[in-house]
Protein backbone atom coordinates (compact mmCIF):
# COMPACT_ATOMS: atom_id res chain seq x y z
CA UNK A 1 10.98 -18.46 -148.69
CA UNK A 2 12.19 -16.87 -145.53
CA UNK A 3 14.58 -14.52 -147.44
CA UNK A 4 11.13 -12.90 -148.65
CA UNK A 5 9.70 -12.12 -145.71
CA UNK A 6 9.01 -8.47 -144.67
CA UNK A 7 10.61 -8.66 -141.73
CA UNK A 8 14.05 -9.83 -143.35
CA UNK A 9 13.94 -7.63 -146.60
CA UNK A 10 13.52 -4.40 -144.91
CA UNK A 11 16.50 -5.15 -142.64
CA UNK A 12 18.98 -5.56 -145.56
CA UNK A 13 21.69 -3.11 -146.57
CA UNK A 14 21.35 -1.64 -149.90
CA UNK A 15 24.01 -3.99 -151.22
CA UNK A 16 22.10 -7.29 -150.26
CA UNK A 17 18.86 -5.52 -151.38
CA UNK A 18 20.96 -4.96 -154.81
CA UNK A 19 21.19 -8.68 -154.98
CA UNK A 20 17.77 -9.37 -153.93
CA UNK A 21 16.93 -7.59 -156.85
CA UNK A 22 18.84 -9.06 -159.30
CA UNK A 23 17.81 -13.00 -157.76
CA UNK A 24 14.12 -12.25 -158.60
CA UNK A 25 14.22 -9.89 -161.76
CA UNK A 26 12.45 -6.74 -160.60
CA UNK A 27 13.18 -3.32 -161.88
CA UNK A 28 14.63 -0.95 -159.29
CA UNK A 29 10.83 0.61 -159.13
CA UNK A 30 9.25 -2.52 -158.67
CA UNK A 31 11.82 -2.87 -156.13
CA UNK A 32 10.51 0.54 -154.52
CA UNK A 33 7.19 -0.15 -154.60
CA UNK A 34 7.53 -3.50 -153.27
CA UNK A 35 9.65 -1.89 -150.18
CA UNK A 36 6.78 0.46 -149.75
CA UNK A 37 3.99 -1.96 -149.44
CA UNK A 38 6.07 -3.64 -146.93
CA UNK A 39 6.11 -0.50 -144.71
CA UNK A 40 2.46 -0.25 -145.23
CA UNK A 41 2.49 -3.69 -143.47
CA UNK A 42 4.37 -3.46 -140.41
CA UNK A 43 1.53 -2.49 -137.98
CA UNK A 44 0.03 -5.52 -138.10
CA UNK A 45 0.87 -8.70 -136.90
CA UNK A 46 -1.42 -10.95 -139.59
CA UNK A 47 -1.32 -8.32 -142.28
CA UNK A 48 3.10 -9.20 -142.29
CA UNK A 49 1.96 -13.07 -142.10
CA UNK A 50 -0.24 -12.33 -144.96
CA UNK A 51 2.38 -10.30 -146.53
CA UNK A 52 4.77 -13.33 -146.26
CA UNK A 53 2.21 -15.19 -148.24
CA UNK A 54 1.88 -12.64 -150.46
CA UNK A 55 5.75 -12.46 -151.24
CA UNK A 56 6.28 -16.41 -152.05
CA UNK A 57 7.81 -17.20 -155.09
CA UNK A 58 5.75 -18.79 -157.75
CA UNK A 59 6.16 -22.77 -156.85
CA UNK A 60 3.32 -21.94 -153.87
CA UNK A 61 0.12 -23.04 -154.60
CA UNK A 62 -2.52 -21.56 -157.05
CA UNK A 63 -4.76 -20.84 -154.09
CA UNK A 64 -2.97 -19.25 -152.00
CA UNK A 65 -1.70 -16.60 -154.65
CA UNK A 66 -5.62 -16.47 -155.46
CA UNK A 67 -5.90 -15.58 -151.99
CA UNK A 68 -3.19 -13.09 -151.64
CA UNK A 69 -4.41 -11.38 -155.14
CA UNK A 70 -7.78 -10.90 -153.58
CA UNK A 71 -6.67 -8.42 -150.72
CA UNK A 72 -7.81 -10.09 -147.96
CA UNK A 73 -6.87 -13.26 -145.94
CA UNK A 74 -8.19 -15.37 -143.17
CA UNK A 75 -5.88 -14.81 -139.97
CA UNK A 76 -3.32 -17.88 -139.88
CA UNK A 77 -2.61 -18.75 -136.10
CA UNK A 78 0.71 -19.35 -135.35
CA UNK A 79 0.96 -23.04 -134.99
CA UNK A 80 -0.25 -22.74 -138.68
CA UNK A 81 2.33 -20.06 -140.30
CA UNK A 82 4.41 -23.31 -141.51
CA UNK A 83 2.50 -23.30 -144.51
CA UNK A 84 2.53 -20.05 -145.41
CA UNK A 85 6.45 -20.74 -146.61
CA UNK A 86 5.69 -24.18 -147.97
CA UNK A 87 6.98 -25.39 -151.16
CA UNK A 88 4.72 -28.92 -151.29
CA UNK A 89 5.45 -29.50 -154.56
CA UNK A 90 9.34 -29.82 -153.63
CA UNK A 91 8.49 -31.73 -150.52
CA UNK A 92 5.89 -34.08 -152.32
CA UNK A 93 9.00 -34.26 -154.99
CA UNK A 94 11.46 -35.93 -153.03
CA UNK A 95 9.33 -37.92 -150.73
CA UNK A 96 7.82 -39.53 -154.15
CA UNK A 97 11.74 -40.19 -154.85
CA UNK A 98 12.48 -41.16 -151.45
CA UNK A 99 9.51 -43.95 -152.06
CA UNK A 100 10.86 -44.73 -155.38
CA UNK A 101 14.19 -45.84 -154.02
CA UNK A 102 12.54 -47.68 -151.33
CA UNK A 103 10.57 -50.17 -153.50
CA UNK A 104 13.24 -50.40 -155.56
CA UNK A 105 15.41 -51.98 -152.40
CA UNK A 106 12.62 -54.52 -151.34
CA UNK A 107 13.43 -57.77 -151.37
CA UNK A 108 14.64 -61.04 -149.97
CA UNK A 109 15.57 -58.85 -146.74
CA UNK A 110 11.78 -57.54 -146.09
CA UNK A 111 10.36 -61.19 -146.24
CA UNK A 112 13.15 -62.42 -144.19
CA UNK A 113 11.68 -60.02 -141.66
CA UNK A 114 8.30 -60.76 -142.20
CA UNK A 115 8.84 -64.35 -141.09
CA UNK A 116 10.50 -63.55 -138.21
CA UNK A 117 7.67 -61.41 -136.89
CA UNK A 118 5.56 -64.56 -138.04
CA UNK A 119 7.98 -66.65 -136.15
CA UNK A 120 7.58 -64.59 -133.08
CA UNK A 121 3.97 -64.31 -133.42
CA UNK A 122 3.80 -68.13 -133.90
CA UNK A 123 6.02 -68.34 -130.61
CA UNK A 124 3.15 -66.63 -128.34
CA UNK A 125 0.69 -69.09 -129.50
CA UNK A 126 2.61 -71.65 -129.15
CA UNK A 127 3.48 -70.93 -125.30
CA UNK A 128 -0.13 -69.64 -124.86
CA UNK A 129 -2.04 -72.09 -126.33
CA UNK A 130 0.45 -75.01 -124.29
CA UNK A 131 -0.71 -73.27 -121.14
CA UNK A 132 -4.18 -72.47 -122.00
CA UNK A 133 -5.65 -75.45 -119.34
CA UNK A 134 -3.94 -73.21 -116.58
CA UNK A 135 -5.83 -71.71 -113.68
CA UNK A 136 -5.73 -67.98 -115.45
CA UNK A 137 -2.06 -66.49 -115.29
CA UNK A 138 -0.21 -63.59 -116.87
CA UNK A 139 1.94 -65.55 -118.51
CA UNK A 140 -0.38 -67.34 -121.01
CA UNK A 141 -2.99 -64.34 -120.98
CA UNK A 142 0.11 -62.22 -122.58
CA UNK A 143 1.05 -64.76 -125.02
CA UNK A 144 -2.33 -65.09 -126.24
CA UNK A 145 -3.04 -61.57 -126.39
CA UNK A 146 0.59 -61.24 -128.59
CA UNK A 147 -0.55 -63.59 -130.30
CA UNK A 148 -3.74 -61.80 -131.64
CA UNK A 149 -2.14 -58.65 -131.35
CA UNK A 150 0.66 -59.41 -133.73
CA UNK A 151 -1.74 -61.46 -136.26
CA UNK A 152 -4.05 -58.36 -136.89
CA UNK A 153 -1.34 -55.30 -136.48
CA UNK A 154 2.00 -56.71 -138.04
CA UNK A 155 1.14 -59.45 -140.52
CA UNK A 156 -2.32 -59.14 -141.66
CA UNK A 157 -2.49 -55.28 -141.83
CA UNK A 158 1.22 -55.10 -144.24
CA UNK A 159 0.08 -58.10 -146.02
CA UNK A 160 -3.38 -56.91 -146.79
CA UNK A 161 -2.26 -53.56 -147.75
CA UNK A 162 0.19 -55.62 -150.29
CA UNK A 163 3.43 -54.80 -148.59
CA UNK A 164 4.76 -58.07 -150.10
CA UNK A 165 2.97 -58.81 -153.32
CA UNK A 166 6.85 -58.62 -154.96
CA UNK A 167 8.85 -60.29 -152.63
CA UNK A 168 6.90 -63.23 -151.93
CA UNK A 169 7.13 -66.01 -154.80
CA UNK A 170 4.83 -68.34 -152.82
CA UNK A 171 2.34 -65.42 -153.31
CA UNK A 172 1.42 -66.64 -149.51
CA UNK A 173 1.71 -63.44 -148.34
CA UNK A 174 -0.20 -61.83 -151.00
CA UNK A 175 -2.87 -58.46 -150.58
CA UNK A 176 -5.34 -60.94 -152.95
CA UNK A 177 -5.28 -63.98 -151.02
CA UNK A 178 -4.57 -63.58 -147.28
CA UNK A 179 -7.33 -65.00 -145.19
CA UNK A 180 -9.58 -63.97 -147.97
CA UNK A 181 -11.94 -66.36 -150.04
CA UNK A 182 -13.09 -68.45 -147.37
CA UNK A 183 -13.64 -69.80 -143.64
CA UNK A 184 -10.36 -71.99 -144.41
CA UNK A 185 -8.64 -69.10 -145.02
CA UNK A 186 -9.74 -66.45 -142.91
CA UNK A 187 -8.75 -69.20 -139.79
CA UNK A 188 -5.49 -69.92 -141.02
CA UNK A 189 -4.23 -66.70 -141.94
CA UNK A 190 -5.86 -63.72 -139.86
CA UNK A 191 -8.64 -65.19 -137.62
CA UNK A 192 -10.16 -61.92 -135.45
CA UNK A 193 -13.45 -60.19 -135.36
CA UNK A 194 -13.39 -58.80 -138.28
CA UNK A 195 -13.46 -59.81 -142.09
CA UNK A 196 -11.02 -59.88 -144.08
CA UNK A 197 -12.37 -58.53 -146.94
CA UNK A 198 -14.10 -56.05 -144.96
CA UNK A 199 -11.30 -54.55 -142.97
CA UNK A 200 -9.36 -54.25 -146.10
CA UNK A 201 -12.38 -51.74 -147.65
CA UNK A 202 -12.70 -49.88 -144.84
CA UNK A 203 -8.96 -49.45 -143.64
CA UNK A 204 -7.05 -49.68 -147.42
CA UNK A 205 -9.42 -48.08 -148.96
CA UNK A 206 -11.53 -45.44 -147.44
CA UNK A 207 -9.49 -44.67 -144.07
CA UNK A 208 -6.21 -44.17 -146.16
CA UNK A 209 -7.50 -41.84 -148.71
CA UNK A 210 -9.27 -40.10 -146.06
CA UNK A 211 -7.26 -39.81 -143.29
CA UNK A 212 -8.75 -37.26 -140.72
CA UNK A 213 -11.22 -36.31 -143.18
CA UNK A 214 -14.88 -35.56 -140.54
CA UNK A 215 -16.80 -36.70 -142.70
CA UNK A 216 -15.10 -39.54 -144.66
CA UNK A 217 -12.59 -40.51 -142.08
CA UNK A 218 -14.09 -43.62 -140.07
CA UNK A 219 -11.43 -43.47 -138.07
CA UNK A 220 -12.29 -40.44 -137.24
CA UNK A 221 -12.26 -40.69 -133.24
CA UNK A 222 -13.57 -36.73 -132.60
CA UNK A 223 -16.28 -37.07 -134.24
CA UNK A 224 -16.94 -40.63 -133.32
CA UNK A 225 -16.85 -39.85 -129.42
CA UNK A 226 -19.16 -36.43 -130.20
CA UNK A 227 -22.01 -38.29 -130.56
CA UNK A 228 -21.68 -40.59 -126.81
CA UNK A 229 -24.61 -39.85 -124.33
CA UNK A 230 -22.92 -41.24 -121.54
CA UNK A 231 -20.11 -40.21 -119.13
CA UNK A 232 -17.53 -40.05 -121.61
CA UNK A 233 -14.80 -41.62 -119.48
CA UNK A 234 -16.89 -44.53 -118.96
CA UNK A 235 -17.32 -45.06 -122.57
CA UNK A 236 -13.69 -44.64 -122.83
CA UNK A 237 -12.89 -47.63 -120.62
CA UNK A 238 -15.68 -49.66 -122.51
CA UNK A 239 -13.78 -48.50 -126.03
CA UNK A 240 -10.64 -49.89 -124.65
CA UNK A 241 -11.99 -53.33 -123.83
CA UNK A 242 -14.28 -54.23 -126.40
CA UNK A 243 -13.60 -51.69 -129.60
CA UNK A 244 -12.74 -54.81 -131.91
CA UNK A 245 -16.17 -56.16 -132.03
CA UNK A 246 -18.41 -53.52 -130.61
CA UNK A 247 -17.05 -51.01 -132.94
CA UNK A 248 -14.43 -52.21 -135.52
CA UNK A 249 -16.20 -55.46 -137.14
CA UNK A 250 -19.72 -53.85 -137.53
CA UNK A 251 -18.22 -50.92 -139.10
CA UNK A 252 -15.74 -52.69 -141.55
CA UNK A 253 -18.48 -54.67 -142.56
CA UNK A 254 -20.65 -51.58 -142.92
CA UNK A 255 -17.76 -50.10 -145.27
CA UNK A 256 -17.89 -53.71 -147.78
CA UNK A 257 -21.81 -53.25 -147.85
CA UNK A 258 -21.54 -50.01 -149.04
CA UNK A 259 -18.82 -50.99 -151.46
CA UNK A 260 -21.02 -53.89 -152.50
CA UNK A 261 -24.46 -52.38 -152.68
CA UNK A 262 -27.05 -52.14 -155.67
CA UNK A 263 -29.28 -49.53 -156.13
CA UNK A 264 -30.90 -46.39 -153.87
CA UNK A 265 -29.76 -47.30 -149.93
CA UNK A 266 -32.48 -47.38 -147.77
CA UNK A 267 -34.54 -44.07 -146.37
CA UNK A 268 -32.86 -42.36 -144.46
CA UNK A 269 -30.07 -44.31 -143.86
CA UNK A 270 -26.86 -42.02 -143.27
CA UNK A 271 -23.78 -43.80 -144.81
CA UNK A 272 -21.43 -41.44 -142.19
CA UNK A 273 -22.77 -42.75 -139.52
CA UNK A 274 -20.27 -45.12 -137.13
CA UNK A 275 -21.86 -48.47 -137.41
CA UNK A 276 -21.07 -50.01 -133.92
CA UNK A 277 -23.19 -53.05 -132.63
CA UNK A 278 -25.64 -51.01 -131.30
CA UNK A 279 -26.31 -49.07 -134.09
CA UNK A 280 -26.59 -52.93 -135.80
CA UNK A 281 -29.96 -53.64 -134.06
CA UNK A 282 -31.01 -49.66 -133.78
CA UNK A 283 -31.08 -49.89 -138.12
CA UNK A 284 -32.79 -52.80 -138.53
CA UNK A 285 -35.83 -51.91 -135.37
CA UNK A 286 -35.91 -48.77 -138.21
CA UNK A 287 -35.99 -50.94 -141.31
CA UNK A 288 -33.13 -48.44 -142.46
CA UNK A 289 -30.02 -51.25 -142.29
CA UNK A 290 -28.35 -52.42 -145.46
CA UNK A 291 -27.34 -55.82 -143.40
CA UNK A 292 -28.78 -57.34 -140.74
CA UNK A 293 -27.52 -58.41 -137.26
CA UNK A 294 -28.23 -61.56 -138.30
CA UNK A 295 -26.01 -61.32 -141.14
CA UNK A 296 -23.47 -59.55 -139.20
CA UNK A 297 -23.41 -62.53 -136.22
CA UNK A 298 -23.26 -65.66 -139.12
CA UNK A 299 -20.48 -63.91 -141.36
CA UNK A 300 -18.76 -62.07 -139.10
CA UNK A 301 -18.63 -62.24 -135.10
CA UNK A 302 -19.79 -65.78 -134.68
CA UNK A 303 -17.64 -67.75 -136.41
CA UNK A 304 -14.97 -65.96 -133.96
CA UNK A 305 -17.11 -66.00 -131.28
CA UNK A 306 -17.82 -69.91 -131.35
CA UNK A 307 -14.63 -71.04 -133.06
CA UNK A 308 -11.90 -69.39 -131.11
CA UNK A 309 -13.61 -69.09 -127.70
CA UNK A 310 -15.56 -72.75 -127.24
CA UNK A 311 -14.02 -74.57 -130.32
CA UNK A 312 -10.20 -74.41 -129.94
CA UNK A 313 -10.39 -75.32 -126.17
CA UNK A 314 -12.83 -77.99 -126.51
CA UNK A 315 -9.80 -81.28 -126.43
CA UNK A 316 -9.95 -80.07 -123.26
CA UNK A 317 -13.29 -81.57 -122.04
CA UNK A 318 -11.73 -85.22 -122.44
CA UNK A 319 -9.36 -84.53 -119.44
CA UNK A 320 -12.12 -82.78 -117.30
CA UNK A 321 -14.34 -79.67 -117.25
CA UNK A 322 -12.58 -77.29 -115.28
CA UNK A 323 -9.72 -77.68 -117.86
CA UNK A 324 -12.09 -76.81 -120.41
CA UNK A 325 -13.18 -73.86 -118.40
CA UNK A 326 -9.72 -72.84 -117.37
CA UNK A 327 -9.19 -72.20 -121.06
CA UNK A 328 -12.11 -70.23 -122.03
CA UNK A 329 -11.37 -67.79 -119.24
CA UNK A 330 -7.53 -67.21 -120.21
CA UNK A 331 -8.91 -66.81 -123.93
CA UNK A 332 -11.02 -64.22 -122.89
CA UNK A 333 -9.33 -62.52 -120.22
CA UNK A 334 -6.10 -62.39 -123.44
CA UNK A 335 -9.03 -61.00 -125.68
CA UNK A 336 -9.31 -57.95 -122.93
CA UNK A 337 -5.64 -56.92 -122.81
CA UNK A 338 -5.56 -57.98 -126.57
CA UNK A 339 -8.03 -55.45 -127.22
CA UNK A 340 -6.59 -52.57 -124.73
CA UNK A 341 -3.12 -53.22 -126.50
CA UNK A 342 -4.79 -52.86 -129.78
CA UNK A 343 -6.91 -49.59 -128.45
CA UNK A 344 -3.50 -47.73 -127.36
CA UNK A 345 -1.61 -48.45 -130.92
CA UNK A 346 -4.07 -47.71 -133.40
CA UNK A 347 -6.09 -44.75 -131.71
CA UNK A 348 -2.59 -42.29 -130.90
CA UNK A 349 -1.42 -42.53 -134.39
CA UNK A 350 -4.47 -40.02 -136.28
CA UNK A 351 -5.90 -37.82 -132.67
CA UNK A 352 -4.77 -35.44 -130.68
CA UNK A 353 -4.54 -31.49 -130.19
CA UNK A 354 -1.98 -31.30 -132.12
CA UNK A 355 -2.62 -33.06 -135.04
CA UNK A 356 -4.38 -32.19 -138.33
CA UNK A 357 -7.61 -32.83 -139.59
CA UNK A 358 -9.23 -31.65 -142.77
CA UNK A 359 -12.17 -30.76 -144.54
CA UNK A 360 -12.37 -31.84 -147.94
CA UNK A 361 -10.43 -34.71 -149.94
CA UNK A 362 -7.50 -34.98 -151.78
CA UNK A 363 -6.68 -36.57 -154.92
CA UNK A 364 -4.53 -39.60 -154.08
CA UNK A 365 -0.80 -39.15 -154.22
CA UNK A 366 -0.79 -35.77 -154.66
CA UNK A 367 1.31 -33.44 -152.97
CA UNK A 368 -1.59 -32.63 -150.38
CA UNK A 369 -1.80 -36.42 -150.07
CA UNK A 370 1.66 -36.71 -149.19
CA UNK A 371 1.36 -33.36 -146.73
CA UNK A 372 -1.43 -34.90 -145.07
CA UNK A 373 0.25 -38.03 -144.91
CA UNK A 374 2.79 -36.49 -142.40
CA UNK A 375 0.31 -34.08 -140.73
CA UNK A 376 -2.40 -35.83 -139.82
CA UNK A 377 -0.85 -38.71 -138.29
CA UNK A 378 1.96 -39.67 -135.44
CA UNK A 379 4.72 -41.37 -134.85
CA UNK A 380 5.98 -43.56 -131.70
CA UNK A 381 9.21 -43.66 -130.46
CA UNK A 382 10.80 -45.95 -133.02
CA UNK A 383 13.74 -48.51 -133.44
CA UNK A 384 14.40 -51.63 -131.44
CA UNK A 385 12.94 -55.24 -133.01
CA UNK A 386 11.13 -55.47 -129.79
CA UNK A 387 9.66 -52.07 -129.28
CA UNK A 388 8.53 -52.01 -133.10
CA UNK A 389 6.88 -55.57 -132.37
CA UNK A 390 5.24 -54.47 -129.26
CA UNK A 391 3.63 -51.29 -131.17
CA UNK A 392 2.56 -53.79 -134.03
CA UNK A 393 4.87 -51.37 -136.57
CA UNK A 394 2.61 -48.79 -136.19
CA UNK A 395 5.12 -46.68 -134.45
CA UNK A 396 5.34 -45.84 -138.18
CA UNK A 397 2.64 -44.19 -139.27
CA UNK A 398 3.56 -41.55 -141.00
CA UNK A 399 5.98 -43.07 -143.31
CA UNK A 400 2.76 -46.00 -143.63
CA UNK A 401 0.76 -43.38 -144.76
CA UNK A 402 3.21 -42.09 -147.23
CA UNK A 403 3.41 -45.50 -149.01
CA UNK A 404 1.00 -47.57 -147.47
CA UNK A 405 2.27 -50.29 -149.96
CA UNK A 406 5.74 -51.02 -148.06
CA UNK A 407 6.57 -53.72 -145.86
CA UNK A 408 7.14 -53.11 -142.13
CA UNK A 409 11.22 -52.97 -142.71
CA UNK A 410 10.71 -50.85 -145.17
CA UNK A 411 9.44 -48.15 -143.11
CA UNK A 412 12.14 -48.85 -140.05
CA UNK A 413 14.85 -47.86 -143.17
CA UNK A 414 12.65 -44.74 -143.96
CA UNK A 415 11.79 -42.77 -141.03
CA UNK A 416 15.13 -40.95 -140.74
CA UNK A 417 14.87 -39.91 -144.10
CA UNK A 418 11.37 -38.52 -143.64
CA UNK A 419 12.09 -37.04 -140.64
CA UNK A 420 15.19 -35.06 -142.10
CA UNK A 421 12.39 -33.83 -145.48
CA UNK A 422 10.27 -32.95 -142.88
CA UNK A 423 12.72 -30.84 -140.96
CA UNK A 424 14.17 -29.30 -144.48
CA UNK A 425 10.97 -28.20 -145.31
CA UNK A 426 9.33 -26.80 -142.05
CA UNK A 427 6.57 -29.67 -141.96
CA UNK A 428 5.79 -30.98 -138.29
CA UNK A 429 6.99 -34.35 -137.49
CA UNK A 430 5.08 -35.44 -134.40
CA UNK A 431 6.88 -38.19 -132.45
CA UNK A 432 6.79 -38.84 -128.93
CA UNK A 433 6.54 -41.84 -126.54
CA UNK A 434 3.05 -44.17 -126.26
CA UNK A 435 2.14 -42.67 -123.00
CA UNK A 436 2.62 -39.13 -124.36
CA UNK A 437 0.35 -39.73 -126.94
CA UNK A 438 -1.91 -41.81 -125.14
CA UNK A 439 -2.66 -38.65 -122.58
CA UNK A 440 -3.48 -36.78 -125.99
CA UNK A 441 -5.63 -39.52 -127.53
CA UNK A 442 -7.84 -39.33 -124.00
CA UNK A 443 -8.52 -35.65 -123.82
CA UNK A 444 -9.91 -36.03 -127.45
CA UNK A 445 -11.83 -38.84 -126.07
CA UNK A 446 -13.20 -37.39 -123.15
CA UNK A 447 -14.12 -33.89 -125.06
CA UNK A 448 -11.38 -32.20 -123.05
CA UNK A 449 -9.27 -31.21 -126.07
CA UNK A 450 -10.46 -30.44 -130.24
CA UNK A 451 -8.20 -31.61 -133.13
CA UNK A 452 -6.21 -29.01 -135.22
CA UNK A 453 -8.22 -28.10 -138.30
CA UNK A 454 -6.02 -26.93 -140.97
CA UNK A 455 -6.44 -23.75 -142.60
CA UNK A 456 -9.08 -24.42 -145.68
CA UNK A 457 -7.72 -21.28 -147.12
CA UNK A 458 -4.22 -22.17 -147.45
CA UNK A 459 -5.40 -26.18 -149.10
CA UNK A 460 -3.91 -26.70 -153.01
CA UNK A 461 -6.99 -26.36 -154.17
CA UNK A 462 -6.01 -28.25 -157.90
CA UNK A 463 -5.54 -31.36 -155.53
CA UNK A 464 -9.22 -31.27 -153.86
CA UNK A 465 -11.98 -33.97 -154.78
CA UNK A 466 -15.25 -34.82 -153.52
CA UNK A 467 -16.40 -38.57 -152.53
CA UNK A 468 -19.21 -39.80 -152.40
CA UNK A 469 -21.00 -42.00 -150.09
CA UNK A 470 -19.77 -45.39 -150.82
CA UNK A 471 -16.00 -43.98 -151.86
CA UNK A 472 -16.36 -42.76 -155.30
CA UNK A 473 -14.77 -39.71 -156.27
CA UNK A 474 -18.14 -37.16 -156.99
CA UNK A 475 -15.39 -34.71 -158.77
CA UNK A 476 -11.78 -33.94 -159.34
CA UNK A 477 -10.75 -31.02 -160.28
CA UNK A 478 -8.09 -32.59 -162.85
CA UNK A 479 -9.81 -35.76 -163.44
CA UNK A 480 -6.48 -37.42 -163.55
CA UNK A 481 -6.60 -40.98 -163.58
CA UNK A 482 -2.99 -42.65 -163.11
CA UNK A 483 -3.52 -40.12 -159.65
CA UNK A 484 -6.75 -41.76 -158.35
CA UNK A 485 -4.41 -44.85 -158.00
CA UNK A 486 -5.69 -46.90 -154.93
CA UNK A 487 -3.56 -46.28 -151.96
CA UNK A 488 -3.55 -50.40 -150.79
């Protein structure tokens, strides 16, 4: 509490000292020894932050009183001195509420919405798919790439994540059935690069529980980019146009293997490592690969590859070749911008300088869930059917990674809210516009900027687990079940 802080308690007037006093229970001793230790502090900068930390009531967390018991305390920088007045326990309170109420509201509304991003969606195909015999023109390139864009980042990434398992009565749009199971299905409902199944492991499962986490985190673009041999901008540019299946379906698949294997993994084969298609062949030359390239091009890429690319355009032959050809090139040329549109809206919502990353797990939902929920991800500028659709409704992150369980309308209806918790209780709400945040997501890229670690010192350290390396938990401090909930 701010009222506690040296600063502000050696100002007061005896009368406000008086009631001071009488708000916290201390004798009029304690009261003069607790004044004295404060003027003992004022020469130094850190040791008043420390004091501050020192002083909180007895909501903060068990470590940090740990920490201020033992006498000495890691320097806190200043962007970091939020926490040292943090209640997270209140603010994990009412967003837990907050989330309550908002599942409680979902409905009729939030699938009404859903099938008007469908409709939309459905719309771009539709005009792209009617022009796709066109000499290559911006018109059907951007319907095509909307298209694909709104498929993966609207309706297949809320569905999967089972933001409408109880508003749906067809059970359609259900987390256990869309474009899972089969071919049939994966066409029909979310045909990209990547599995079904498998982007639901990796993304659901292992990027939401370990958001920003180094080592856990694939999503993790820092540490990711780290490891490039080559001009960094260059591999930048490459990122941009061909992430989805030079980066994203190898290494969603990688995450179901893991999930799905038996027994010891292979020698020295390194479950962290970023499974991109290079690293595909590299494994297997090695005989350290738990799936082959092989594997990867019959189950995953090819059916893509041939299907969407060669198939769909095929009619086209009857009426004459360069028809045919006309088509593949606008399909590809829409996969391009498809895949730069994807690049800017899901890499800007976890990097930058000035967001947090972390160093250990977290128990899911618990109140350092829910903190680094908010802090180690980003919001766009929000609002606006057409601005939310253009950012796929991941101008929403933070309130996504909240309650990854909500539908997209869900989170339009939350964000003030959040926003205003965040602002009551000191936490930073970062929110700025997608060129902002694109500038930020490059200078991580290109090594030109470092992430914020947060303060290991100042974690709840009754919330912190270990994984393992196919996402078990290794240990839990509290071994509390109904909190190890999955996060879909």
């Amino acid at each position: 509490s701010h009222l506690l802080h040296p600063a502000f308690v050696m100002a007061q007037p005896p009368a406000q000292e008086l009631t001071l006093r009488a708000r916290h229970g201390c004798t009029s001793r304690e009261c003069h020894q607790r004044a004295d230790g404060r003027q003992q502090l004022r020469g130094s900068l850190a040791l008043v932050s420390f004091g501050a930390a020192a002083s909180l009531p007895r909501r903060t967390s068990a470590a940090r009183l740990r920490q201020a018991a033992g006498g000495a305390a890691p320097s806190v920088v200043p962007e970091d001195r939020w926490l040292l007045s943090l209640d997270t326990e209140a603010f994990a309170k009412e967003l837990t509420e907050l989330g309550q109420k908002l599942r409680e509201e979902q409905g009729e509304e939030d699938l009404r919405h859903l099938k008007r991003v469908v409709f939309w969606s459905d719309l771009c195909a539709v005009v792209g798919l009617a022009s796709l015999w066109m000499t290559p023109n911006p018109i059907t390139i951007l319907a095509l790439s909307l298209w694909t864009h709104s498929r993966w980042t609207m309706v297949a990434h809320h569905t999967i994540h089972g933001g409408y398992n109880k508003v749906d009565p067809s059970g359609h749009y259900s987390s256990k059935n869309f474009g899972m199971g089969s071919l049939w299905r994966r066409v029909v409902d979310w045909f990209d690069w990547m599995l079904p199944e498998a982007w639901s492991r990796y993304h659901n499962q292992v990027h939401h529980y370990r958001v920003n986490e180094p080592d856990g985190d694939p999503d993790y673009f820092e540490k990711y980019t780290d490891t490039w041999k080559l001009n960094r901008e260059f591999m930048t540019v490459l990122s941009m146009l061909f992430f989805k299946w030079a980066f994203a379906a190898p290494n969603t698949y990688k995450a179901l293997k893991l999930s799905q294997f038996k027994g010891e993994l292979p020698a020295n084969f390194d479950p962290k490592l970023t499974m991109t298609i290079y690293q595909v062949f590299r494994m297997e030359s090695l005989g350290q690969a738990i799936f082959s390239a092989g594997e990867l091009m019959t189950k995953v890429i090819g059916p893509y590859l041939l299907l969407h690319f060669f198939l769909l355009p095929l009619p086209l032959l009857l009426i004459g070749p360069s028809f045919f050809w006309n088509a593949v090139a606008n399909l590809f040329l829409a996969e391009l911008v498809a895949n730069i549109h994807g690049f800017m809206v899901t890499t800007f919502n976890h990097t930058g300088e000035d967001v947090y990353c972390f160093s250990s797990g977290c128990r899911v939902n618990s109140p350092s869930f829910y903190l680094r929920a908010v802090t180690g991800s980003v919001n766009c500028c929000t609002g606006g059917f057409l601005n939310d659709f253009l950012h796929g409704y991941l101008n929403y992150q933070i309130e996504h990674h909240i309650w990854p369980d909500l539908s997209m309308l869900s989170y339009a209806k939350a964000q003030p809210h959040v926003k205003a918790i965040c602002q009551k209780h000191g936490v930073p709400y970062v929110q700025e516009n997608i060129f902002a945040r694109m500038a930020k997501v490059l200078r991580i890229f290109t090594g030109r900027a470092r992430m914020r670690r947060f303060p290991a010192h100042l974690e709840r350290q009754e919330d912190l687990i270990s994984w393992d390396d196919r996402g078990g938990v290794l240990r839990d401090v509290q071994r509390s079940p109904q909190d190890l909930a999955p996060a879909m």
